[in-house]
N, C-alpha and C. Protein backbone atom coordinates (compact mmCIF):
# COMPACT_ATOMS: atom_id res chain seq x y z
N UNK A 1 77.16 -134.73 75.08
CA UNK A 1 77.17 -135.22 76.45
C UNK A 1 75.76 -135.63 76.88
N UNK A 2 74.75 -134.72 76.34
CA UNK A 2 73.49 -135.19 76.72
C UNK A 2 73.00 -135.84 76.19
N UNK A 3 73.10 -136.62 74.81
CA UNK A 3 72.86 -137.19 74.30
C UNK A 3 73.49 -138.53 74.41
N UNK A 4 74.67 -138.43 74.93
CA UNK A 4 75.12 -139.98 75.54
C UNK A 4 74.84 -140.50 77.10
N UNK A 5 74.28 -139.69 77.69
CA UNK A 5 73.28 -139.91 78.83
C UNK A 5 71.56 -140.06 78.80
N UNK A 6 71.59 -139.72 77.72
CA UNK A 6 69.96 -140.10 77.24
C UNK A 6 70.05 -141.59 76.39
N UNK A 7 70.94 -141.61 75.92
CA UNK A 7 70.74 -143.10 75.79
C UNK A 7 71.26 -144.09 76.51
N UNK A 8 72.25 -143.89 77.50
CA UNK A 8 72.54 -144.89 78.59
C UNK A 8 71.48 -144.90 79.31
N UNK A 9 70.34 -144.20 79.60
CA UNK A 9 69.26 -144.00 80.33
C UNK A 9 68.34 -144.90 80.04
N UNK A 10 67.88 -144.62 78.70
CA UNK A 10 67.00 -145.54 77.65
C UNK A 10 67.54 -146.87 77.39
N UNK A 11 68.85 -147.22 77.30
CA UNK A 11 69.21 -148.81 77.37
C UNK A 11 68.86 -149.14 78.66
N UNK A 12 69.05 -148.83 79.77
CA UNK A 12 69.58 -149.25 81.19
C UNK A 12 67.31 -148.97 81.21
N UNK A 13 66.85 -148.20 81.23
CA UNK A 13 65.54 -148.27 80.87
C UNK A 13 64.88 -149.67 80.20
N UNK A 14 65.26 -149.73 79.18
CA UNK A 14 64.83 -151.05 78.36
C UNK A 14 65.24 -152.15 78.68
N UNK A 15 66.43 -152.79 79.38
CA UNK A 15 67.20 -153.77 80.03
C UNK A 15 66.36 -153.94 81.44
N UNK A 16 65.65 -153.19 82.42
CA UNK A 16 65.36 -153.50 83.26
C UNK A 16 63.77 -153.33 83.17
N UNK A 17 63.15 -153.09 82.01
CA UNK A 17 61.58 -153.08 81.72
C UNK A 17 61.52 -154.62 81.31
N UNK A 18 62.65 -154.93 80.37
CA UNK A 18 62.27 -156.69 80.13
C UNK A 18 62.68 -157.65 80.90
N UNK A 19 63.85 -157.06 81.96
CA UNK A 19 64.58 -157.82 83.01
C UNK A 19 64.12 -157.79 84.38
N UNK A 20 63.72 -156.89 85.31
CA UNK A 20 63.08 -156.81 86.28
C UNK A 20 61.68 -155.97 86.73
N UNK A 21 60.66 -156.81 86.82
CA UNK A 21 59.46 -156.54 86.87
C UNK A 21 59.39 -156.16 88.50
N UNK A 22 60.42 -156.10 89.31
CA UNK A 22 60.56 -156.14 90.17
C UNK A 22 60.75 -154.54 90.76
N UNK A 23 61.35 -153.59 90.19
CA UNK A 23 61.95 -152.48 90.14
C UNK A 23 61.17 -151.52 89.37
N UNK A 24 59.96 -151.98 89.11
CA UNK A 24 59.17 -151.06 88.03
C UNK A 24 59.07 -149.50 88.08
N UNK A 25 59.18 -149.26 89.67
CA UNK A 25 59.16 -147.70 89.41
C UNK A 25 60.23 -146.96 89.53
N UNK A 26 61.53 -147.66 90.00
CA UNK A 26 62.99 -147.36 89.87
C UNK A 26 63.21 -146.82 87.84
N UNK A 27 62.90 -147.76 87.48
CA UNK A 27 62.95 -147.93 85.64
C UNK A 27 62.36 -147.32 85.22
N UNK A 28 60.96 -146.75 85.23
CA UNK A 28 59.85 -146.12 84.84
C UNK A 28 60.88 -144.34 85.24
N UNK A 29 61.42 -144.11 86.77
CA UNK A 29 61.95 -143.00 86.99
C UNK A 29 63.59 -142.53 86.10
N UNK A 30 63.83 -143.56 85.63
CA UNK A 30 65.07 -143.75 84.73
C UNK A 30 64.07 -143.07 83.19
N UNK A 31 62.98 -143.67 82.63
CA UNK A 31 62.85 -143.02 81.81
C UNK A 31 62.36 -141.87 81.96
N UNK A 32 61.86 -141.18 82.93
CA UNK A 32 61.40 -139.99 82.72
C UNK A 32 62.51 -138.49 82.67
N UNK A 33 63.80 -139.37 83.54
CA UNK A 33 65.21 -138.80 83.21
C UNK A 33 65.32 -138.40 81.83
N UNK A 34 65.81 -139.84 81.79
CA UNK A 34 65.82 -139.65 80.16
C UNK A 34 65.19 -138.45 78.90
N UNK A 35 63.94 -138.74 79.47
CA UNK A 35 63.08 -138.02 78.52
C UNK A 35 63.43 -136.41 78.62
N UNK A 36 63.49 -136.03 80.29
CA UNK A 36 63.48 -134.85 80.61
C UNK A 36 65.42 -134.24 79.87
N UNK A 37 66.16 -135.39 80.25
CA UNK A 37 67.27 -134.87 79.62
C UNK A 37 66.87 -134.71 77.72
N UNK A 38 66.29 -135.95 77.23
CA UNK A 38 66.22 -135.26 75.92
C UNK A 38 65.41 -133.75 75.45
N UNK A 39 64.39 -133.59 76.22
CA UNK A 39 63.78 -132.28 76.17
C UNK A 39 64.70 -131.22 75.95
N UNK A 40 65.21 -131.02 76.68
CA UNK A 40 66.28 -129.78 77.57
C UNK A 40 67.23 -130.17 76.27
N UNK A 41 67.95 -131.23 76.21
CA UNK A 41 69.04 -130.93 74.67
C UNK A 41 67.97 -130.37 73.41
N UNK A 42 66.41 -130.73 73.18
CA UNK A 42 65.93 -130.59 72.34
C UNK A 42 66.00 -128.78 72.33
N UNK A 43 65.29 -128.24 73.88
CA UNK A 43 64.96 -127.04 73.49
C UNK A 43 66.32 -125.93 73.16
N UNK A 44 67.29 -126.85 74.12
CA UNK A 44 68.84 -125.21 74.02
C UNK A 44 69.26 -125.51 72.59
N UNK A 45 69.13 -126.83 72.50
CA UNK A 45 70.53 -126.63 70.80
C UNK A 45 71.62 -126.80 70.96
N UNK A 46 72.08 -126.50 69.93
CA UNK A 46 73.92 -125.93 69.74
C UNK A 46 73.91 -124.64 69.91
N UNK A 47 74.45 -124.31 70.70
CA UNK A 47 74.56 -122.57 70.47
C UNK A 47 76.12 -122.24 69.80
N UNK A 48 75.59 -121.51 68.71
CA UNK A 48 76.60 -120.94 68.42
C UNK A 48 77.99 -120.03 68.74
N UNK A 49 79.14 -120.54 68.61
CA UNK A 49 80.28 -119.99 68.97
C UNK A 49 80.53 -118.21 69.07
């Protein structure tokens, strides 16, 4: 789940870094989402059953 929100983040990130120069810190706050969601999947894991 977090991993398919970290990359809708990072497309929708990259689509509006080459598409609107206009929105720069809207996009810039999309990746730091991103990032912060990949962190957080990085540090919990899978926890075991």
């Amino acid at each position: 789940m977090l991993w398919t929100i970290f990359v809708i983040l990072l497309i929708l990130w990259l689509l509006g870094f080459v598409g609107f120069h206009v929105l720069g810190a809207y996009i810039h706050l999309l990746l730091v989402i991103a990032l912060v969601v990949l962190i957080i999947q990085l540090i919990t894991g899978r926890r075991p059953l």
